[in-house]
PDB file of N, CA and C in Angstrom:
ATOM      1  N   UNK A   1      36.036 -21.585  10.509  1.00  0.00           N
ATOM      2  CA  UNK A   1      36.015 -20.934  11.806  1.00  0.00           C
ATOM      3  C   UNK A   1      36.657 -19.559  11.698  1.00  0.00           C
ATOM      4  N   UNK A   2      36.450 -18.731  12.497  1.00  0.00           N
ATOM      5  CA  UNK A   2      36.978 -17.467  12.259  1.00  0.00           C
ATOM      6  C   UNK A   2      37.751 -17.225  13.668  1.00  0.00           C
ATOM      7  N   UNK A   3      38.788 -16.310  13.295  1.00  0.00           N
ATOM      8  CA  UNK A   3      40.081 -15.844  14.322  1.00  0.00           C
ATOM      9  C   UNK A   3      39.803 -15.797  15.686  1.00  0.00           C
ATOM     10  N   UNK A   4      38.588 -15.412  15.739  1.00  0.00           N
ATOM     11  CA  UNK A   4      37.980 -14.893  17.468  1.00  0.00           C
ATOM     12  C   UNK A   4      37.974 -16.528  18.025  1.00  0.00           C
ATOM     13  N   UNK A   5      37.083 -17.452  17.035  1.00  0.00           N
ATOM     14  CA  UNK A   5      36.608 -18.555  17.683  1.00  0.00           C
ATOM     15  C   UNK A   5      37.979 -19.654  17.920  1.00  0.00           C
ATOM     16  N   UNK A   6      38.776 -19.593  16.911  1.00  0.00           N
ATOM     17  CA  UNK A   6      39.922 -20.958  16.518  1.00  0.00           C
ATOM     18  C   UNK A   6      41.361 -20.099  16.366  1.00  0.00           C
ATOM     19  N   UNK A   7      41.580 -18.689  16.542  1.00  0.00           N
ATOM     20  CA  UNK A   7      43.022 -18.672  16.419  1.00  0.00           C
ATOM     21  C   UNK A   7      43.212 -17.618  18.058  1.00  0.00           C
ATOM     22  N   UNK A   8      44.346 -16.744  18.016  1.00  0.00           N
ATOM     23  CA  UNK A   8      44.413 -15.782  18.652  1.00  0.00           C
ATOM     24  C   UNK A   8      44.523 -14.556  18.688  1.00  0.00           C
ATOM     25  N   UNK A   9      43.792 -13.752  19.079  1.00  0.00           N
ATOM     26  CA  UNK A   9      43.507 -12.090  18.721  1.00  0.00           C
ATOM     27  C   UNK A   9      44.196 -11.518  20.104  1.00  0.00           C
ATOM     28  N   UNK A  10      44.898 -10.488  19.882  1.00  0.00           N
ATOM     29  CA  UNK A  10      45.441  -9.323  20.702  1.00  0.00           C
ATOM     30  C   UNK A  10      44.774  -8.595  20.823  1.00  0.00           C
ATOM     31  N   UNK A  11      44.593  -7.999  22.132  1.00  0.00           N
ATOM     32  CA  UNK A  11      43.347  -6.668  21.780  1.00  0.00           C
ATOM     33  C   UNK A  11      44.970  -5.648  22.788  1.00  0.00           C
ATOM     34  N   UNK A  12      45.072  -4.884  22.081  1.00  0.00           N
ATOM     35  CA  UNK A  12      45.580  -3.602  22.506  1.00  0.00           C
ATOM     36  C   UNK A  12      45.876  -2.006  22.258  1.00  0.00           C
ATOM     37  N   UNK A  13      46.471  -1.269  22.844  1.00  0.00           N
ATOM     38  CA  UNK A  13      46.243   0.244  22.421  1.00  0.00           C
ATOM     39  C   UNK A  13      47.905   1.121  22.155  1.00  0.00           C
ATOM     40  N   UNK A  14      47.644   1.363  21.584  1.00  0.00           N
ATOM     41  CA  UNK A  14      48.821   2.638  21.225  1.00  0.00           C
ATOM     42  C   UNK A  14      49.517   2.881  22.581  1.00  0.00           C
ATOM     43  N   UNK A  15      50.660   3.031  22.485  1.00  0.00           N
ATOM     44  CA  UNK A  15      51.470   3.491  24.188  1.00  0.00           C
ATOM     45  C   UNK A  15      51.553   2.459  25.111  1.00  0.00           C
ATOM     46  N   UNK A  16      50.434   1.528  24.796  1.00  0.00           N
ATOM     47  CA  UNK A  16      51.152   0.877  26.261  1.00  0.00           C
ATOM     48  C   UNK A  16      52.426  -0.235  26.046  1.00  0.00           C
ATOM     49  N   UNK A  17      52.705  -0.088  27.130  1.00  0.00           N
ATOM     50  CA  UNK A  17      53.977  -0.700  27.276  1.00  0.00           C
ATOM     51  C   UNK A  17      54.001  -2.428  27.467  1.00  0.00           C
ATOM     52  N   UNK A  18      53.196  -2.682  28.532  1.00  0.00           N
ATOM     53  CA  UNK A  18      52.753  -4.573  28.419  1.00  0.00           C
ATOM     54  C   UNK A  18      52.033  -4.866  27.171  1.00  0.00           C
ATOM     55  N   UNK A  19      51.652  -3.999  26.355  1.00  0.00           N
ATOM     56  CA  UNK A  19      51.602  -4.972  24.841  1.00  0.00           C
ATOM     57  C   UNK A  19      52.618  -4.787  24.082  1.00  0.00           C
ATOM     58  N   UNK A  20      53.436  -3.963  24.027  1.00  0.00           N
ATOM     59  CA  UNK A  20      54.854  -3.744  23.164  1.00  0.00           C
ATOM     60  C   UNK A  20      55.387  -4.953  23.977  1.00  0.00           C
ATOM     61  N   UNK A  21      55.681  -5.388  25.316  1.00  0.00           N
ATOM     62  CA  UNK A  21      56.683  -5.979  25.989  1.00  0.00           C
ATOM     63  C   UNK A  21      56.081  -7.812  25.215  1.00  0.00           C
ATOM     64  N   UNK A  22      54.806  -7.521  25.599  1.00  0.00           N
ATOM     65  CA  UNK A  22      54.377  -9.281  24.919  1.00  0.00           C
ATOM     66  C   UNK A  22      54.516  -9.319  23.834  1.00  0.00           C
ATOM     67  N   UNK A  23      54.135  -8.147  22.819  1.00  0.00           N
ATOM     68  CA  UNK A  23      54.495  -8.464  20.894  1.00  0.00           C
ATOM     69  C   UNK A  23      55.710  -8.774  21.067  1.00  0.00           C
ATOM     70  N   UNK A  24      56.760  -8.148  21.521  1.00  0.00           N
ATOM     71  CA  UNK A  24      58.238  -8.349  21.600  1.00  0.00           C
ATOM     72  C   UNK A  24      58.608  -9.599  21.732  1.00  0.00           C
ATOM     73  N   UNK A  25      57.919 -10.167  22.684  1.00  0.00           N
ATOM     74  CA  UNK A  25      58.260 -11.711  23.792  1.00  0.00           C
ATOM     75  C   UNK A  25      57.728 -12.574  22.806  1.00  0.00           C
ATOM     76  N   UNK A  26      56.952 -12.430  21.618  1.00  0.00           N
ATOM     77  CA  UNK A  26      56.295 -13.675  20.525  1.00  0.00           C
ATOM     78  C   UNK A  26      57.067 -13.321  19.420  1.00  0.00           C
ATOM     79  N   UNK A  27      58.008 -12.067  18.864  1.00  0.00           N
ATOM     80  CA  UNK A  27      58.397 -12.267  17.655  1.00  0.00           C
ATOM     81  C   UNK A  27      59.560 -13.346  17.284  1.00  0.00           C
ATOM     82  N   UNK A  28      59.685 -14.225  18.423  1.00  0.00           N
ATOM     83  CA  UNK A  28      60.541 -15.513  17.346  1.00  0.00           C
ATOM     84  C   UNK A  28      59.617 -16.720  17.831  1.00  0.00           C
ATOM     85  N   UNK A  29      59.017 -16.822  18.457  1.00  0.00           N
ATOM     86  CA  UNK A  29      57.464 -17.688  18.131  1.00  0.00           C
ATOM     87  C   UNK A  29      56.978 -18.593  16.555  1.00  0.00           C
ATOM     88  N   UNK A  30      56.556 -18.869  16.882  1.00  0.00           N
ATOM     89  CA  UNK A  30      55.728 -19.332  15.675  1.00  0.00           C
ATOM     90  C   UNK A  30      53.905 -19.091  15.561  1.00  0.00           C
ATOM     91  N   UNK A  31      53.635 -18.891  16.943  1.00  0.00           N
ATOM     92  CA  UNK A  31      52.243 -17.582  16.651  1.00  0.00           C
ATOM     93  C   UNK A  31      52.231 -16.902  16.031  1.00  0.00           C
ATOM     94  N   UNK A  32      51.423 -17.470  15.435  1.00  0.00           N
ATOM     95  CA  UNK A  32      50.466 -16.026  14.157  1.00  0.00           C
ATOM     96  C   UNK A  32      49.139 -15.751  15.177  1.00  0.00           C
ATOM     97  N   UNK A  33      48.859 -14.360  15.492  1.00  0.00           N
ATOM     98  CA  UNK A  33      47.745 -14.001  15.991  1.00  0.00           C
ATOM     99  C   UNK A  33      47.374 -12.756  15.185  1.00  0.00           C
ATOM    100  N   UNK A  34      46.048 -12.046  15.688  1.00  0.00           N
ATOM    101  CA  UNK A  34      45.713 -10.988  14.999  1.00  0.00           C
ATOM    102  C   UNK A  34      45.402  -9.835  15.985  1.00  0.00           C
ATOM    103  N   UNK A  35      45.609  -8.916  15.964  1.00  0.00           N
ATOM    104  CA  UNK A  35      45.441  -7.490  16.848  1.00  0.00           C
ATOM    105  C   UNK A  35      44.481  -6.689  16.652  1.00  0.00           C
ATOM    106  N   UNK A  36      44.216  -6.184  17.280  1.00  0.00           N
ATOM    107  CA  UNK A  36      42.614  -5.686  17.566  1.00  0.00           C
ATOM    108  C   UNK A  36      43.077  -4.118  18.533  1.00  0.00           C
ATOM    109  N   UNK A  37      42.971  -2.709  17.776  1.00  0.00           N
ATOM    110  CA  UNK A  37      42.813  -1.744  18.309  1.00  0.00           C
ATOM    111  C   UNK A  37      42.149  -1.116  19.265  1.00  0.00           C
ATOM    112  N   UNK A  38      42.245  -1.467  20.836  1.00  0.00           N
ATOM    113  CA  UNK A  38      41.222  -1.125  21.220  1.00  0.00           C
ATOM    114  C   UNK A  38      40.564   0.729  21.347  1.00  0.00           C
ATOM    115  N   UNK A  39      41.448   1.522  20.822  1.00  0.00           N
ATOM    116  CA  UNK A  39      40.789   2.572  20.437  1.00  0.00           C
ATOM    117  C   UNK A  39      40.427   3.145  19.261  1.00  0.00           C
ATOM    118  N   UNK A  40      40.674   2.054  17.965  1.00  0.00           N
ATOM    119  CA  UNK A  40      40.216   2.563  16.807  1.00  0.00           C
ATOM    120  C   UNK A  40      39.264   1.379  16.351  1.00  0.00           C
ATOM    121  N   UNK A  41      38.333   0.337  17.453  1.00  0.00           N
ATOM    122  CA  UNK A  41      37.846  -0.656  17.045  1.00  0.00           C
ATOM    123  C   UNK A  41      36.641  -0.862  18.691  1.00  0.00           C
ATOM    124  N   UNK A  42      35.559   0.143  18.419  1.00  0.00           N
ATOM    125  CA  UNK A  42      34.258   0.196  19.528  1.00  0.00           C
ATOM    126  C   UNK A  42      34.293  -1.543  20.391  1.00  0.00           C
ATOM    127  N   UNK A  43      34.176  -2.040  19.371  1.00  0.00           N
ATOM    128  CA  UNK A  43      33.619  -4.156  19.575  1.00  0.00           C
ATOM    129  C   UNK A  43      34.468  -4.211  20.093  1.00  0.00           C
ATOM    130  N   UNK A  44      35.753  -3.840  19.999  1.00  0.00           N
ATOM    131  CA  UNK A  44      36.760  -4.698  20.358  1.00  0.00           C
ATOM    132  C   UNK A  44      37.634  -4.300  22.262  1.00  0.00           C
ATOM    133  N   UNK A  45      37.112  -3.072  22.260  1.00  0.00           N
ATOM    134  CA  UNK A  45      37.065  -1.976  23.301  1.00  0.00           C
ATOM    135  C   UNK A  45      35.698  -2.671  23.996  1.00  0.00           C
ATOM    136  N   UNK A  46      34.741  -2.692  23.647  1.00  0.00           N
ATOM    137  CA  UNK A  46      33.430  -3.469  24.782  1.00  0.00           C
ATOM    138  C   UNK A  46      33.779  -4.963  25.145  1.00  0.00           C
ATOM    139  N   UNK A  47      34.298  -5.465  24.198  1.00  0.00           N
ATOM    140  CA  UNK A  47      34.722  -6.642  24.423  1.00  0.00           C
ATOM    141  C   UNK A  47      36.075  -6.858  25.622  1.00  0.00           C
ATOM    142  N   UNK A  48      37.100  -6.012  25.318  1.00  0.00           N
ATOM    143  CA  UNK A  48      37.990  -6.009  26.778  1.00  0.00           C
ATOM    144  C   UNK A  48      37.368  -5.607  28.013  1.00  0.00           C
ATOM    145  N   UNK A  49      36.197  -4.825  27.693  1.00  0.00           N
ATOM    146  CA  UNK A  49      35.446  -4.180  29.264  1.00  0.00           C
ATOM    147  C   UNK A  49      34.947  -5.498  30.031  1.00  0.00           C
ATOM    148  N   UNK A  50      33.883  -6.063  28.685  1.00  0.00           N
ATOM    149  CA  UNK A  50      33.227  -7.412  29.447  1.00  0.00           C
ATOM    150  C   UNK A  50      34.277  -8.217  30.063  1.00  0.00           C
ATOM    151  N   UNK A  51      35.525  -8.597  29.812  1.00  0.00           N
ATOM    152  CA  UNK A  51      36.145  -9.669  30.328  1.00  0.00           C
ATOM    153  C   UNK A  51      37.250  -9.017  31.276  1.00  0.00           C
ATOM    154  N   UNK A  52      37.350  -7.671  31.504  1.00  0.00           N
ATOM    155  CA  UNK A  52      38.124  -7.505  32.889  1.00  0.00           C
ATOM    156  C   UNK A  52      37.460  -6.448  33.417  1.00  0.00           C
ATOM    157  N   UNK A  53      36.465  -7.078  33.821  1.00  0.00           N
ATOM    158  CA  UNK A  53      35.944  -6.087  34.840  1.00  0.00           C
ATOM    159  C   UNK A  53      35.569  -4.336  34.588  1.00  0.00           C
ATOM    160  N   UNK A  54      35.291  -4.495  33.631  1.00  0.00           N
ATOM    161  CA  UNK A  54      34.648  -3.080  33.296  1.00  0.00           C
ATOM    162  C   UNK A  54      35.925  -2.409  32.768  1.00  0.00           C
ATOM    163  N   UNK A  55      37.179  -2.850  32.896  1.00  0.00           N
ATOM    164  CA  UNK A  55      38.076  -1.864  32.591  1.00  0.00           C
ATOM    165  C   UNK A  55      38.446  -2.524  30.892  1.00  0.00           C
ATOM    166  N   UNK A  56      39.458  -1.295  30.475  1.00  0.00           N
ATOM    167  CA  UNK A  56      40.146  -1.503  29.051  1.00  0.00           C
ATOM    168  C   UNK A  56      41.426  -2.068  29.716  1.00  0.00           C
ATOM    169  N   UNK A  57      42.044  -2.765  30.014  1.00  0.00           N
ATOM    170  CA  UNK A  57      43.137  -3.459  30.187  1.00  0.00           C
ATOM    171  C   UNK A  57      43.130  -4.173  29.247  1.00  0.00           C
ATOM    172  N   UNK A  58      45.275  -4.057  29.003  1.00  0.00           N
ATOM    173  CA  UNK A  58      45.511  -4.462  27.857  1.00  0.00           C
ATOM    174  C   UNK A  58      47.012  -5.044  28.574  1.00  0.00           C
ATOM    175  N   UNK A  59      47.498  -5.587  27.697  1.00  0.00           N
ATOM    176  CA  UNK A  59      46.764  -6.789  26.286  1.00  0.00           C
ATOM    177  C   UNK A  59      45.792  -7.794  26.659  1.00  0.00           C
ATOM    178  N   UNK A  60      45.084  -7.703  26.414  1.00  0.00           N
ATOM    179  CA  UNK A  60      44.093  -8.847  26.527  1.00  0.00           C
ATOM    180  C   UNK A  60      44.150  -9.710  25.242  1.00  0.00           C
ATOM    181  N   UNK A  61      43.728 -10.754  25.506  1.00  0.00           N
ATOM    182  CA  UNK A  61      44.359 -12.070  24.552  1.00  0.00           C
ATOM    183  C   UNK A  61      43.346 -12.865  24.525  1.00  0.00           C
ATOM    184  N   UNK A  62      42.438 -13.480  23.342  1.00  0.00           N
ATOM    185  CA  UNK A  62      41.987 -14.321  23.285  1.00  0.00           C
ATOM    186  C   UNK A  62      42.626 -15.384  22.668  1.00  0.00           C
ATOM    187  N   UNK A  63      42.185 -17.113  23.280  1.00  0.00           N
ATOM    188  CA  UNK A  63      42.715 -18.331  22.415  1.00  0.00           C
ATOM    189  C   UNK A  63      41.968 -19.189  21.956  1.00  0.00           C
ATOM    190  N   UNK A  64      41.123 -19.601  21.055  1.00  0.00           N
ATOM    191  CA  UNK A  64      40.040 -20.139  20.476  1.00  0.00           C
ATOM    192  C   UNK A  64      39.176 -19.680  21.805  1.00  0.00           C
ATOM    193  N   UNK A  65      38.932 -18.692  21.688  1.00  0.00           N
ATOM    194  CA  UNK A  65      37.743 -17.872  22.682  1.00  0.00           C
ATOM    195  C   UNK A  65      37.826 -17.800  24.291  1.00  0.00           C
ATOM    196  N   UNK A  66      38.960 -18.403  24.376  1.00  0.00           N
ATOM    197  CA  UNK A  66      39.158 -18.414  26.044  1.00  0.00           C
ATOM    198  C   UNK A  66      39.830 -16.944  26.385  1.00  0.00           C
ATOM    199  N   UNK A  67      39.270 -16.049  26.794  1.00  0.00           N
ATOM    200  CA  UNK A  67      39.944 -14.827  27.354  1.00  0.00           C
ATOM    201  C   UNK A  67      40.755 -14.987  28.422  1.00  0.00           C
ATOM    202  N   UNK A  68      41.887 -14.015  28.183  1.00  0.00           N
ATOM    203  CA  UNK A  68      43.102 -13.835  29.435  1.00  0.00           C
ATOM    204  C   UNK A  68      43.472 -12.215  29.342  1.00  0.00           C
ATOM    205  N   UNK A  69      43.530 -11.622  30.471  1.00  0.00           N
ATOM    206  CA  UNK A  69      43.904 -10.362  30.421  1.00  0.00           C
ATOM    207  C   UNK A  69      45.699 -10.285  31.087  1.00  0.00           C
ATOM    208  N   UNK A  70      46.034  -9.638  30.534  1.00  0.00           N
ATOM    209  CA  UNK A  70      47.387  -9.330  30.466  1.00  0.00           C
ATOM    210  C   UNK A  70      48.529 -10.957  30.817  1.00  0.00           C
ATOM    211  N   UNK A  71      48.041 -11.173  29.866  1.00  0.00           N
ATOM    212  CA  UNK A  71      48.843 -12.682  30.045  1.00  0.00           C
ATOM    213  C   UNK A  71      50.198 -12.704  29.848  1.00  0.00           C
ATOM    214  N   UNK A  72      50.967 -13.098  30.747  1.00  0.00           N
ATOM    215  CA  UNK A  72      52.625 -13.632  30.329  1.00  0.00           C
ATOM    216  C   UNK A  72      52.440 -14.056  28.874  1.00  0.00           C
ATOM    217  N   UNK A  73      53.868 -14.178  28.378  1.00  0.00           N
ATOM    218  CA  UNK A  73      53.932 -15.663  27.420  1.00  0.00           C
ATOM    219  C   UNK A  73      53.973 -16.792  27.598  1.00  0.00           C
ATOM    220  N   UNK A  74      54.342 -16.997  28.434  1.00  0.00           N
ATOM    221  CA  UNK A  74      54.082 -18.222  28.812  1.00  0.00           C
ATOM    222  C   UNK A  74      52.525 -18.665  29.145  1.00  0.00           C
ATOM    223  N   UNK A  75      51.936 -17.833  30.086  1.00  0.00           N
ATOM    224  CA  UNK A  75      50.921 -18.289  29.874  1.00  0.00           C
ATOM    225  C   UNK A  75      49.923 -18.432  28.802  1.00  0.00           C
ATOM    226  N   UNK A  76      50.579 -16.970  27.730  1.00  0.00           N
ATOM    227  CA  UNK A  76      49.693 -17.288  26.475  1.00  0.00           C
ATOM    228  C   UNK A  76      49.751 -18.313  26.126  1.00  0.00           C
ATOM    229  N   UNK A  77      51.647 -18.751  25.720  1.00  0.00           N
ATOM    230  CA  UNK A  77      51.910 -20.378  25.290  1.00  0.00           C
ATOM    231  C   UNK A  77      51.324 -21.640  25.640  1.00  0.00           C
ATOM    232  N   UNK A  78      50.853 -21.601  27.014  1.00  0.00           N
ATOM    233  CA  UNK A  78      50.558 -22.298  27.377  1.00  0.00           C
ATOM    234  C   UNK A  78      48.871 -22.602  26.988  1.00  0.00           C
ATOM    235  N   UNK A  79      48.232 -21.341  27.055  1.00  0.00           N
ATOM    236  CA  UNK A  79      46.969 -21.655  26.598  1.00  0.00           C
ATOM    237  C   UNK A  79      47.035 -21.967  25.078  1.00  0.00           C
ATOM    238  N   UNK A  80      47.898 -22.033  24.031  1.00  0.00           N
ATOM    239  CA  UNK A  80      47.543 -22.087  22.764  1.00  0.00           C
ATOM    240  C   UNK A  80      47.932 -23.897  22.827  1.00  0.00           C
ATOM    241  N   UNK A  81      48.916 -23.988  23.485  1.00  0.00           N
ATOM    242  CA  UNK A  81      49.177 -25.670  23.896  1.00  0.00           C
ATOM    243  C   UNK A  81      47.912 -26.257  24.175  1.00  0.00           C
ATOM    244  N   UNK A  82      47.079 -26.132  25.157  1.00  0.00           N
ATOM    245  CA  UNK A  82      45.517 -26.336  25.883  1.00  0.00           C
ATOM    246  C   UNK A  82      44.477 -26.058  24.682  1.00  0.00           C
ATOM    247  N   UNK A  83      44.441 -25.117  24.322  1.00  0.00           N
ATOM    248  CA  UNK A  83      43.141 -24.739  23.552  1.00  0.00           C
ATOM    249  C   UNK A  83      43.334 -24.907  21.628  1.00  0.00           C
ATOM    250  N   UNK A  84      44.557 -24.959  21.367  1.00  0.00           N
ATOM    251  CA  UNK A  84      44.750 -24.568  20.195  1.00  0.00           C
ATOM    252  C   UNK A  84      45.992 -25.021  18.989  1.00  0.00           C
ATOM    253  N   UNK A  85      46.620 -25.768  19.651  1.00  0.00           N
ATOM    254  CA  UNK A  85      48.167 -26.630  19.238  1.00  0.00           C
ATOM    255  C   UNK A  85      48.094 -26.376  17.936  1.00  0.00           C
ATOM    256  N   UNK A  86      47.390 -26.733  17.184  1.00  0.00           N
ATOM    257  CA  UNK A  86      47.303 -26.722  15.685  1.00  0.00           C
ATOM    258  C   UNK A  86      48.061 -25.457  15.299  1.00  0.00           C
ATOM    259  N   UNK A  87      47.799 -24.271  15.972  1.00  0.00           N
ATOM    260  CA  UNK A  87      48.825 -22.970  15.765  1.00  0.00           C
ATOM    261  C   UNK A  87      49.972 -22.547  15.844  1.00  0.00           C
ATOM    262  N   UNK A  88      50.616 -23.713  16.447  1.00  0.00           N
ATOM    263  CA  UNK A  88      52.303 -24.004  16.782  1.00  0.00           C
ATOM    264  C   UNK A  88      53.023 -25.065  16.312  1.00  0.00           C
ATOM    265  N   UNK A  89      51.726 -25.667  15.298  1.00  0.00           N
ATOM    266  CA  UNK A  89      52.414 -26.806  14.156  1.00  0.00           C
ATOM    267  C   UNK A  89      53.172 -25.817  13.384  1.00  0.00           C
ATOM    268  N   UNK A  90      54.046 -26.888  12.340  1.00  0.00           N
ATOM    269  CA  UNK A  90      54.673 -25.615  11.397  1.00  0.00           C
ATOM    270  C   UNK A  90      53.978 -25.939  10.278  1.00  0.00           C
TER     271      UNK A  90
END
């Protein structure tokens, strides 16, 4: 399976501040996710449009493919609990 479908991808951009504040809020986590530029990565930039409404809002977060735009941690946590547990085994 690949990252988009079975793990979790970050999609965010340089400067903003609610994705510095959520990377911050997971570095003693045990999520491993992967990040996704949305201005040095076209797909990944059309892909945040489709799922909030035409806009680039960030962080947007996928969890084995379930999109969330600007998700707490907790709610990320919570979706990787729901969609994905295997990622918070050790």
């Amino acid at each position: 399976m690949t990252e988009e479908s079975d793990g979790v991808v970050m999609y965010w951009r340089p400067g903003c501040v609610f994705c510095m504040n959520l990377r911050l809020s997971l570095l003693f986590t045990r999520l491993r996710y992967t990040k996704r530029n949305i201005w040095q990565d076209k797909d990944a930039a059309a892909f945040v449009r489709s799922v909030a409404d035409g806009n680039e809002t960030v962080p947007t977060v996928t969890v084995a493919g379930h999109a969330m735009v600007n998700p707490s941690k907790r709610q990320l946590l919570d979706a990787v609990r729901e969609y994905a547990p295997h990622l918070l085994s050790s």
